[in-house]
C-alpha atoms as a PDB file:
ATOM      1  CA  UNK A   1     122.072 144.939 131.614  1.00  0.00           C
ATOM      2  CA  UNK A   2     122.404 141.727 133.105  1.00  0.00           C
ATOM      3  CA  UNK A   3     119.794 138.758 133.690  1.00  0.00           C
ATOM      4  CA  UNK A   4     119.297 139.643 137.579  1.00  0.00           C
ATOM      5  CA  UNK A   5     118.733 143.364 136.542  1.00  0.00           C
ATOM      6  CA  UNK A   6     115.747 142.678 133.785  1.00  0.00           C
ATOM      7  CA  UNK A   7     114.391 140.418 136.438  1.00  0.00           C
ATOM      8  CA  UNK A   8     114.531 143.220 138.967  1.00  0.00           C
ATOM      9  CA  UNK A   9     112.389 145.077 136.810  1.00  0.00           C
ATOM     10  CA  UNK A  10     109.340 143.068 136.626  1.00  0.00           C
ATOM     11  CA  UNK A  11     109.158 143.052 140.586  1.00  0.00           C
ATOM     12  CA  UNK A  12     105.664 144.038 142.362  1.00  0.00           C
ATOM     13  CA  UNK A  13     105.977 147.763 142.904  1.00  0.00           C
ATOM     14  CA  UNK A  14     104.493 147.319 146.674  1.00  0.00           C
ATOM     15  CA  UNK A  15     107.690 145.148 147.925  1.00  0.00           C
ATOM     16  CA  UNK A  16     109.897 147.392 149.593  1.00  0.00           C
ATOM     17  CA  UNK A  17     113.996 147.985 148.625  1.00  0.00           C
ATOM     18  CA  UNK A  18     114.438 146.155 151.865  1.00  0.00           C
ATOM     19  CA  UNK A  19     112.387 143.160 152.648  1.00  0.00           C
ATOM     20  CA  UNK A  20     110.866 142.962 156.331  1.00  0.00           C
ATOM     21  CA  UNK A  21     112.149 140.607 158.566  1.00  0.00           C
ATOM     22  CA  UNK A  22     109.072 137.778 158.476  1.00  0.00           C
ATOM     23  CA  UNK A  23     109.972 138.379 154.444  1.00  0.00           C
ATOM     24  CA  UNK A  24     113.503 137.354 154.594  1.00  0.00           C
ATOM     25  CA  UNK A  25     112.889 134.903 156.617  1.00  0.00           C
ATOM     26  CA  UNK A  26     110.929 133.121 153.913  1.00  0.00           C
ATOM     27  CA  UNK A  27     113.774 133.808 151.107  1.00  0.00           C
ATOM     28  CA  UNK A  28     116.203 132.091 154.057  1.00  0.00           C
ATOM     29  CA  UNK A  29     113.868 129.270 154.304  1.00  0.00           C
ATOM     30  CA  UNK A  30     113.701 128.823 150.707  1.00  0.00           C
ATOM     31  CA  UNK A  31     117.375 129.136 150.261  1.00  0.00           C
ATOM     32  CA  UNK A  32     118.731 127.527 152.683  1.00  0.00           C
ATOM     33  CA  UNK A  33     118.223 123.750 152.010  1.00  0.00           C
ATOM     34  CA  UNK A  34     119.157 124.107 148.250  1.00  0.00           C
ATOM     35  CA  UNK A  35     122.883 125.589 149.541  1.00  0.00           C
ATOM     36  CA  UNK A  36     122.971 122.440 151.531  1.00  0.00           C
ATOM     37  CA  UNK A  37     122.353 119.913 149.322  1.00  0.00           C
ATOM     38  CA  UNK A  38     123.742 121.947 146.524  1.00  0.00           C
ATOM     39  CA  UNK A  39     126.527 124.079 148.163  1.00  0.00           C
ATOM     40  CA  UNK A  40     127.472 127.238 148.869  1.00  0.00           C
ATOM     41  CA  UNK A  41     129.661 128.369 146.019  1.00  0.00           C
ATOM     42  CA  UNK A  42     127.185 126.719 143.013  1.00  0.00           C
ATOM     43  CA  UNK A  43     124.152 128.506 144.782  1.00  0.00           C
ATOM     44  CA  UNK A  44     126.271 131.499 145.039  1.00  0.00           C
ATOM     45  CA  UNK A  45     127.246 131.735 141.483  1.00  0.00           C
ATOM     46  CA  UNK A  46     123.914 130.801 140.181  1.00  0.00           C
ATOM     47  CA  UNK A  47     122.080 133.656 142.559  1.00  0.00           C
ATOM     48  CA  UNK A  48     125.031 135.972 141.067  1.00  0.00           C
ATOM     49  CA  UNK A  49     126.115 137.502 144.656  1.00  0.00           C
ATOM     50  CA  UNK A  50     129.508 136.222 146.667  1.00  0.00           C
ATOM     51  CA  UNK A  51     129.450 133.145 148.702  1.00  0.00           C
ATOM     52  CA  UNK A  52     130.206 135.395 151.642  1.00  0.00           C
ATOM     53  CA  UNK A  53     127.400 137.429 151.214  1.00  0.00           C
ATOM     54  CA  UNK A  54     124.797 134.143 150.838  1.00  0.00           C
ATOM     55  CA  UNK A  55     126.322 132.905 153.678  1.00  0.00           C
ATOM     56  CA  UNK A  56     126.445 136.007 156.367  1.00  0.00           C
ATOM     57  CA  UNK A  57     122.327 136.296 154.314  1.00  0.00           C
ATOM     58  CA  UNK A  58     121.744 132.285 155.594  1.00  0.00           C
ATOM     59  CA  UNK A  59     123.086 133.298 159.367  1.00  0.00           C
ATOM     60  CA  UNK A  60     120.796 136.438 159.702  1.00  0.00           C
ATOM     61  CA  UNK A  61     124.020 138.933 159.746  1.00  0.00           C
ATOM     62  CA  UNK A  62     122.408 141.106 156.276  1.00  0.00           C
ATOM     63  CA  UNK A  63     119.289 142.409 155.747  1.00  0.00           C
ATOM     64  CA  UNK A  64     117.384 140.752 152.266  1.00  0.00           C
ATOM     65  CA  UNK A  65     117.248 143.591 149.854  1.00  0.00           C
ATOM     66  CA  UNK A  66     114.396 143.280 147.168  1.00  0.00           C
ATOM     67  CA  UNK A  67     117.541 142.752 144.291  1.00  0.00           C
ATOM     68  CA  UNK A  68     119.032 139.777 146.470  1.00  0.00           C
ATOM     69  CA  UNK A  69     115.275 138.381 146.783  1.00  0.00           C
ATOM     70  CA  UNK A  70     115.144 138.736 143.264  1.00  0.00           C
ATOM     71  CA  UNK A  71     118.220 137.066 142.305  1.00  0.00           C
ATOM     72  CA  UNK A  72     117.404 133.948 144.941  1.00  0.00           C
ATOM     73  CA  UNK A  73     113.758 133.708 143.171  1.00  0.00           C
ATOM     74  CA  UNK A  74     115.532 133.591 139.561  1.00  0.00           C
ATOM     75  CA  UNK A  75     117.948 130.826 141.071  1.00  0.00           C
ATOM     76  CA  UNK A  76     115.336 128.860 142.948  1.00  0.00           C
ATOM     77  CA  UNK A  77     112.853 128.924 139.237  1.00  0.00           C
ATOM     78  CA  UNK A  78     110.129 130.477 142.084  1.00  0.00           C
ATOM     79  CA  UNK A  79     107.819 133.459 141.862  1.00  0.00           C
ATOM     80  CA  UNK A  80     109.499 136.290 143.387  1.00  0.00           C
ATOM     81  CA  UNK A  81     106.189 137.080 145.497  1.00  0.00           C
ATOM     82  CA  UNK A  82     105.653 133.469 146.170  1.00  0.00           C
ATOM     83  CA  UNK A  83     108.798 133.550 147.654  1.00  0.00           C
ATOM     84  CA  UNK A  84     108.575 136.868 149.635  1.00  0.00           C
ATOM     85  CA  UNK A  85     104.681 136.510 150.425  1.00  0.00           C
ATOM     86  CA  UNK A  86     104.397 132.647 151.102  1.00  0.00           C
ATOM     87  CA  UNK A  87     102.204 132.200 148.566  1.00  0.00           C
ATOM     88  CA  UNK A  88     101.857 129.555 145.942  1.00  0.00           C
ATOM     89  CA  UNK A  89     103.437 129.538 142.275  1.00  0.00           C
END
């Protein structure tokens, strides 16, 4: 079992497989700026999905499943329901 996948299972049971819209937004939000000053293929590797994926993710083209939230939270050293819900750490 990997990192990402012991992560996964310490997520809030009342956030959905696949985040809403307004909630992906946020992980975007978060994300983006650290792939810009950081770049695409570090963040990638860190977050543990392909840069291809991040990037169609950053241009709105994929839905943000609760496993890719939970990878971006464990990349980003954030509270995974910080990051989803907007709240603070």
């Amino acid at each position: 079992m990997s990192e990402h996948d012991q992560d996964h299972d310490k997520t809030p049971d009342s956030l959905p497989p696949v985040l809403s819209t307004e909630q992906a937004d946020r992980v975007r939000r978060a994300l983006a700026p650290v792939v810009a000053s950081r770049g695409l293929w570090q963040m990638a590797d860190a977050i543990g999905y392909a840069p291809m994926y991040v990037q169609a993710f950053l241009r709105g083209q994929l839905a943000c499943t609760l496993h890719f939230a939970t990878c971006v939270a464990h990349a980003l050293d954030v509270d995974l329901d910080a990051l989803v819900r907007g709240g603070g750490p």
